[in-house]
N, C-alpha and C. Protein backbone atom coordinates (compact mmCIF):
# COMPACT_ATOMS: atom_id res chain seq x y z
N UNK A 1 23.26 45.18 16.22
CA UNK A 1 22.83 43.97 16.89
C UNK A 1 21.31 43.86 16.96
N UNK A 2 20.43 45.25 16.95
CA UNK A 2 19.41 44.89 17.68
C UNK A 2 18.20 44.52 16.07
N UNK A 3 19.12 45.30 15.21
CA UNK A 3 18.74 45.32 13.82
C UNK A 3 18.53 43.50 13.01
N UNK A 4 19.85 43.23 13.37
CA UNK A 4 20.18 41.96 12.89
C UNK A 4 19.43 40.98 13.81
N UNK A 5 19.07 41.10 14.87
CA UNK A 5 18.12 39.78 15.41
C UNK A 5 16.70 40.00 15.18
N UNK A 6 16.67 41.67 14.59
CA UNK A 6 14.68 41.40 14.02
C UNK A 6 15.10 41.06 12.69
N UNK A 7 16.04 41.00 11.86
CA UNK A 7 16.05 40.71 10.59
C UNK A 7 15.70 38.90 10.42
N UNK A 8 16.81 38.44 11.51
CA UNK A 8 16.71 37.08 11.77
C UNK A 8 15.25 36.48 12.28
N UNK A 9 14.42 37.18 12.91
CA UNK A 9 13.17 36.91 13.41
C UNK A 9 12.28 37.16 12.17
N UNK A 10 12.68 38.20 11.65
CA UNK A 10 11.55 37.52 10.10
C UNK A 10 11.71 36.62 9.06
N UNK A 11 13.10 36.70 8.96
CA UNK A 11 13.33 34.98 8.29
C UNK A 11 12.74 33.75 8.73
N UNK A 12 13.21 34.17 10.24
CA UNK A 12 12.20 32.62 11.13
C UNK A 12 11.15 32.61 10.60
N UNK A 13 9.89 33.22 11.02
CA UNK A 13 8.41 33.78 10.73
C UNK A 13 8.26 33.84 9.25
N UNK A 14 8.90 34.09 8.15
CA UNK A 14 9.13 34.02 6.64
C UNK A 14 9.27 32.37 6.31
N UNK A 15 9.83 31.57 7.05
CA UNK A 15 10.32 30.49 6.68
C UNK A 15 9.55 29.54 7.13
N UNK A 16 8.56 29.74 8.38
CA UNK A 16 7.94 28.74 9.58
C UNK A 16 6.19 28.96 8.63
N UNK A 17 6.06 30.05 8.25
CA UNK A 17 4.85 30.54 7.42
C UNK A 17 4.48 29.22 6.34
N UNK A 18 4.86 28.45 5.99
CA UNK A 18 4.73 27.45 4.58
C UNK A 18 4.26 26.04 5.55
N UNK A 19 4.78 26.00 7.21
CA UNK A 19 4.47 25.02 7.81
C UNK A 19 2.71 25.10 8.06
N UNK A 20 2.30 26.25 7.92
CA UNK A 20 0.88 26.49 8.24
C UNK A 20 0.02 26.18 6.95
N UNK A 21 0.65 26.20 5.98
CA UNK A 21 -0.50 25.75 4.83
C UNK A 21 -0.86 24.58 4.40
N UNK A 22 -1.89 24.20 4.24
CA UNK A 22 -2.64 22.70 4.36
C UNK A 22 -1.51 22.21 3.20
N UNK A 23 -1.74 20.83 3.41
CA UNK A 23 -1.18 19.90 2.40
C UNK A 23 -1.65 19.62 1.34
N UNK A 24 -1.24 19.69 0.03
CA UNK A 24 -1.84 19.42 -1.20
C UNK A 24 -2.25 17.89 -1.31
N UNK A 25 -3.55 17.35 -0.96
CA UNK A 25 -4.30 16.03 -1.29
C UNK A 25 -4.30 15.30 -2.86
N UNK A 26 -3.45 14.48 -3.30
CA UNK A 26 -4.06 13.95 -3.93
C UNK A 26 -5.09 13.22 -4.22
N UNK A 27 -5.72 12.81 -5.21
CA UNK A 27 -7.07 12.63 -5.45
C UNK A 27 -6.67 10.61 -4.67
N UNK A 28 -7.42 9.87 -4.49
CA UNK A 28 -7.38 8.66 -4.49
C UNK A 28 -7.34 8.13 -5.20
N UNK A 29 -6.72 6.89 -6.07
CA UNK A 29 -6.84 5.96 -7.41
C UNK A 29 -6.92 4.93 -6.88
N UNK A 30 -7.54 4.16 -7.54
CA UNK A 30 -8.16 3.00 -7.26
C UNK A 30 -7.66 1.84 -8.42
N UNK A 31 -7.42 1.00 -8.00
CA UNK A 31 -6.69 -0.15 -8.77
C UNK A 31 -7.15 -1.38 -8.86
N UNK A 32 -7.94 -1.30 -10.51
CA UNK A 32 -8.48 -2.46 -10.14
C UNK A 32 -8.29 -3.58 -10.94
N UNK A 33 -8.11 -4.55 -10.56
CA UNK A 33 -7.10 -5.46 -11.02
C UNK A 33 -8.43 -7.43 -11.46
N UNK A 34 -8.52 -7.26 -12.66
CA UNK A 34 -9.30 -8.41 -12.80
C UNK A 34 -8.47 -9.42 -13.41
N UNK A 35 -7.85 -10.74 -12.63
CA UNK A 35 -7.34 -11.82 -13.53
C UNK A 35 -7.98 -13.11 -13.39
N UNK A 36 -7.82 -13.63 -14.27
CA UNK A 36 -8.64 -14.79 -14.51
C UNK A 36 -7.40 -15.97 -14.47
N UNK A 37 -7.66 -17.43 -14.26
CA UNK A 37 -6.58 -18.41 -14.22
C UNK A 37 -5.66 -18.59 -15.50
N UNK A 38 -6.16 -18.05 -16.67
CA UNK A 38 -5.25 -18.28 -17.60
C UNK A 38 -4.40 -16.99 -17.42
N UNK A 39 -4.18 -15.96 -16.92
CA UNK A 39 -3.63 -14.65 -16.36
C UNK A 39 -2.71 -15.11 -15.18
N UNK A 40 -2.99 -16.07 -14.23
CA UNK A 40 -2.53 -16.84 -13.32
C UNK A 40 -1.02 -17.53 -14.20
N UNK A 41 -1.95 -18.62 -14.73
CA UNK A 41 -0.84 -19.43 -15.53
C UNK A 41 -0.15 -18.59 -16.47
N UNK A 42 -0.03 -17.23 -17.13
CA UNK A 42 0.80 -16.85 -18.13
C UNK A 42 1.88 -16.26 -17.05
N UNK A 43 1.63 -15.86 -15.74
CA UNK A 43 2.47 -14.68 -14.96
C UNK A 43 2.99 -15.74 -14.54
N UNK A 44 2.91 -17.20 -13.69
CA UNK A 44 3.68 -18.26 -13.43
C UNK A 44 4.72 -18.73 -14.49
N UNK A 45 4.41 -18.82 -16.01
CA UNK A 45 5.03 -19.26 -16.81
C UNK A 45 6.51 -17.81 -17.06
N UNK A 46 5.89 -17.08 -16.68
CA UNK A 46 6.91 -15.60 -16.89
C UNK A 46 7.40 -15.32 -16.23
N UNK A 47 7.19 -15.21 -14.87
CA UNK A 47 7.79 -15.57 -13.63
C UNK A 47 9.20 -16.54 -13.57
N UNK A 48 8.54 -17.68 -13.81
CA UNK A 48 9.27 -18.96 -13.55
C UNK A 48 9.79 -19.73 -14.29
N UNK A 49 10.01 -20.01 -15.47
CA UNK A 49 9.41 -20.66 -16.59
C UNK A 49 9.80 -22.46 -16.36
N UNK A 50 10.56 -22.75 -14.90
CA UNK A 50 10.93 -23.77 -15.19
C UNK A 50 9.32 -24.38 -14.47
N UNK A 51 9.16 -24.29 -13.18
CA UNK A 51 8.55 -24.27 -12.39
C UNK A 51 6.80 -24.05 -13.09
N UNK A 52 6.21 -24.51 -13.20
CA UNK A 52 5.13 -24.75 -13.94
C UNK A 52 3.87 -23.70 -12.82
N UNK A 53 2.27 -23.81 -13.49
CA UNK A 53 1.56 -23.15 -12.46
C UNK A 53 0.97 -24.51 -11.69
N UNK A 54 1.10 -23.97 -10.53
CA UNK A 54 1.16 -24.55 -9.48
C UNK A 54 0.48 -24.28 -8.69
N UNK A 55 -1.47 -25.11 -8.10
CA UNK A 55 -2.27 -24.50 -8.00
C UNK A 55 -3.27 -26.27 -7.00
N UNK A 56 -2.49 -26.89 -6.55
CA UNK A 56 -3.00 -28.05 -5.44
C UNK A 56 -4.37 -28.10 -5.09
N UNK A 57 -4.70 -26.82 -4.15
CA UNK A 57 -6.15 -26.75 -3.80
C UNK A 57 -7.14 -26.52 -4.81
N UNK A 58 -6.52 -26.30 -6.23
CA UNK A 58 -7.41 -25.30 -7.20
C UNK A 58 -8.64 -24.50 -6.45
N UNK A 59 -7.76 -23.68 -5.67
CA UNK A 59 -8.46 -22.52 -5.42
C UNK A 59 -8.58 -21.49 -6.65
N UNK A 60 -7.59 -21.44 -7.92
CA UNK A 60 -8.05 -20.31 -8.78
C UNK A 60 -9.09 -20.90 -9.71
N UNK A 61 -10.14 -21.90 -9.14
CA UNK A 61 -11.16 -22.64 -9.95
C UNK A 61 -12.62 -22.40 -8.87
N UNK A 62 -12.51 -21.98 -7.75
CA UNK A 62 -13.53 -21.83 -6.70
C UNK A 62 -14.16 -20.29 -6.95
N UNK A 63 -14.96 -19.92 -6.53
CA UNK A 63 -16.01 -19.08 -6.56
C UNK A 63 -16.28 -19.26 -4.61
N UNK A 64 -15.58 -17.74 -4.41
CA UNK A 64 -16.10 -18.02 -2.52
C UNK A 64 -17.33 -16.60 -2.75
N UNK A 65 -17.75 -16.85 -1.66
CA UNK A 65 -19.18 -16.25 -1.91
C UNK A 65 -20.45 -16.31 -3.00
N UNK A 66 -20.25 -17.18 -3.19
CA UNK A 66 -20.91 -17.55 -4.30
C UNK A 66 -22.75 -17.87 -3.72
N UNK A 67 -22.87 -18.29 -2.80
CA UNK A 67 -24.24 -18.37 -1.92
C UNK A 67 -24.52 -16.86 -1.26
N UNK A 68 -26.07 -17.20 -0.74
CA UNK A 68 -26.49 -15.74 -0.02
C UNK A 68 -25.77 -15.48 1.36
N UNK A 69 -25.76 -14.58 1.39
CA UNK A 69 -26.29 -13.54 1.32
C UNK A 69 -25.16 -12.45 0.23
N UNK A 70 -23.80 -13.24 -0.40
CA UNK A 70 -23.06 -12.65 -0.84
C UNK A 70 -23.18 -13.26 -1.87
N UNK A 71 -24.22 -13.65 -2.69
CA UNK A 71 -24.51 -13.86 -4.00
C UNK A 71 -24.92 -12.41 -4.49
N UNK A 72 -25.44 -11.68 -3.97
CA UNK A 72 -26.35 -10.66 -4.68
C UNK A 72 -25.01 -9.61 -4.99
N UNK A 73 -24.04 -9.54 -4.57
CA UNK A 73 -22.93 -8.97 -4.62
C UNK A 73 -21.93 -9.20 -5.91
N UNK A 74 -22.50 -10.10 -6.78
CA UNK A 74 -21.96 -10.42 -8.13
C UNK A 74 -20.64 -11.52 -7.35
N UNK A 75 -20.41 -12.08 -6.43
CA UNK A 75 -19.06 -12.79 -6.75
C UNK A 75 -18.96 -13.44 -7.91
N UNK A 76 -17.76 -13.49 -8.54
CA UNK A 76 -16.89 -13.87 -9.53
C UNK A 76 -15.75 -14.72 -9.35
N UNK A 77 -15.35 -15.93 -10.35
CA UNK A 77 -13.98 -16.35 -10.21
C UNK A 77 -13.23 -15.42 -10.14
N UNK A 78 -13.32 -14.12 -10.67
CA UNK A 78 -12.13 -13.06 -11.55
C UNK A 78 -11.95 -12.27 -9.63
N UNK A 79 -13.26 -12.13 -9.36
CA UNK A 79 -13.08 -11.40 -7.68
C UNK A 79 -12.26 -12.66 -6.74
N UNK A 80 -12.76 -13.84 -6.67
CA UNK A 80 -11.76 -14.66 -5.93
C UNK A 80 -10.51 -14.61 -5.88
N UNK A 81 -10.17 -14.88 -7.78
CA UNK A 81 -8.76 -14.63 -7.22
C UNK A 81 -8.04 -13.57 -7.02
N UNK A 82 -8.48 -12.29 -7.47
CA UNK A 82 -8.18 -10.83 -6.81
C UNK A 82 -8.01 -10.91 -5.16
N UNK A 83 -9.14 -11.54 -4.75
CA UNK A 83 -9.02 -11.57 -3.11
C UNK A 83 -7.64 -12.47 -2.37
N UNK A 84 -7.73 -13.41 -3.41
CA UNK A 84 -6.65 -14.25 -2.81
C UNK A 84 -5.45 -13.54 -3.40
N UNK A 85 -5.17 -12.98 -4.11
CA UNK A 85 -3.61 -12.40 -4.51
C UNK A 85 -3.72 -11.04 -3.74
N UNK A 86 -4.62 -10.48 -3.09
CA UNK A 86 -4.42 -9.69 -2.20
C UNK A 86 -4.10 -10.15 -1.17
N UNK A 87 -4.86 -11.43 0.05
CA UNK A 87 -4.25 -11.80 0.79
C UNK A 87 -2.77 -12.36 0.70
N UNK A 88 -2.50 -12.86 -0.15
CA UNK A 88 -1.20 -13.13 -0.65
C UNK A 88 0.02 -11.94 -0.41
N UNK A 89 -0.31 -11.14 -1.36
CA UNK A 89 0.48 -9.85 -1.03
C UNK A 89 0.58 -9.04 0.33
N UNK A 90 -0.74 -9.09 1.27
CA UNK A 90 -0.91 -8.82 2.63
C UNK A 90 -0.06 -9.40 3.52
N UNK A 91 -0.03 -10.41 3.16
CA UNK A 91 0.85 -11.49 4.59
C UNK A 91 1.82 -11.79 3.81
């Protein structure tokens, strides 16, 4: 009996040992995703094909930030609509 519950106590302590070692981190990847409106209209047409691209405000024709102080920051059509298909996907 007294054999078999230190045997069992180093299994515990054998087994609880792997909870103490740090976690293997993967590195971060970064995804970066540049589309332009004709990239818009081919994924609508593939998507949907009955349903046409469909684009009212022509927001994938605007440039936001495009003035200072977020001019110097390169905005781009190609960053707009990245931003907006992120908010998109967000909410």
């Amino acid at each position: 009996p007294i054999m078999f519950s230190k045997i069992v106590l180093a299994l515990a302590l054998v087994g609880s040992a792997a909870a103490f070692q740090a976690p293997v981190v993967k590195p971060a990847t970064r995804v970066v995703m540049s589309e332009t409106k004709a990239d818009l209209e081919a994924l609508a047409k593939e998507l949907n094909p009955v349903v046409p691209f469909w684009d009212p405000l022509g927001l994938a024709d605007q440039t936001f930030w495009a003035t200072e102080p977020w001019g110097a920051l390169g905005s781009t059509n190609e960053a707009t609509i990245g931003w907006l298909r992120h908010a998109e996907i967000k909410h």
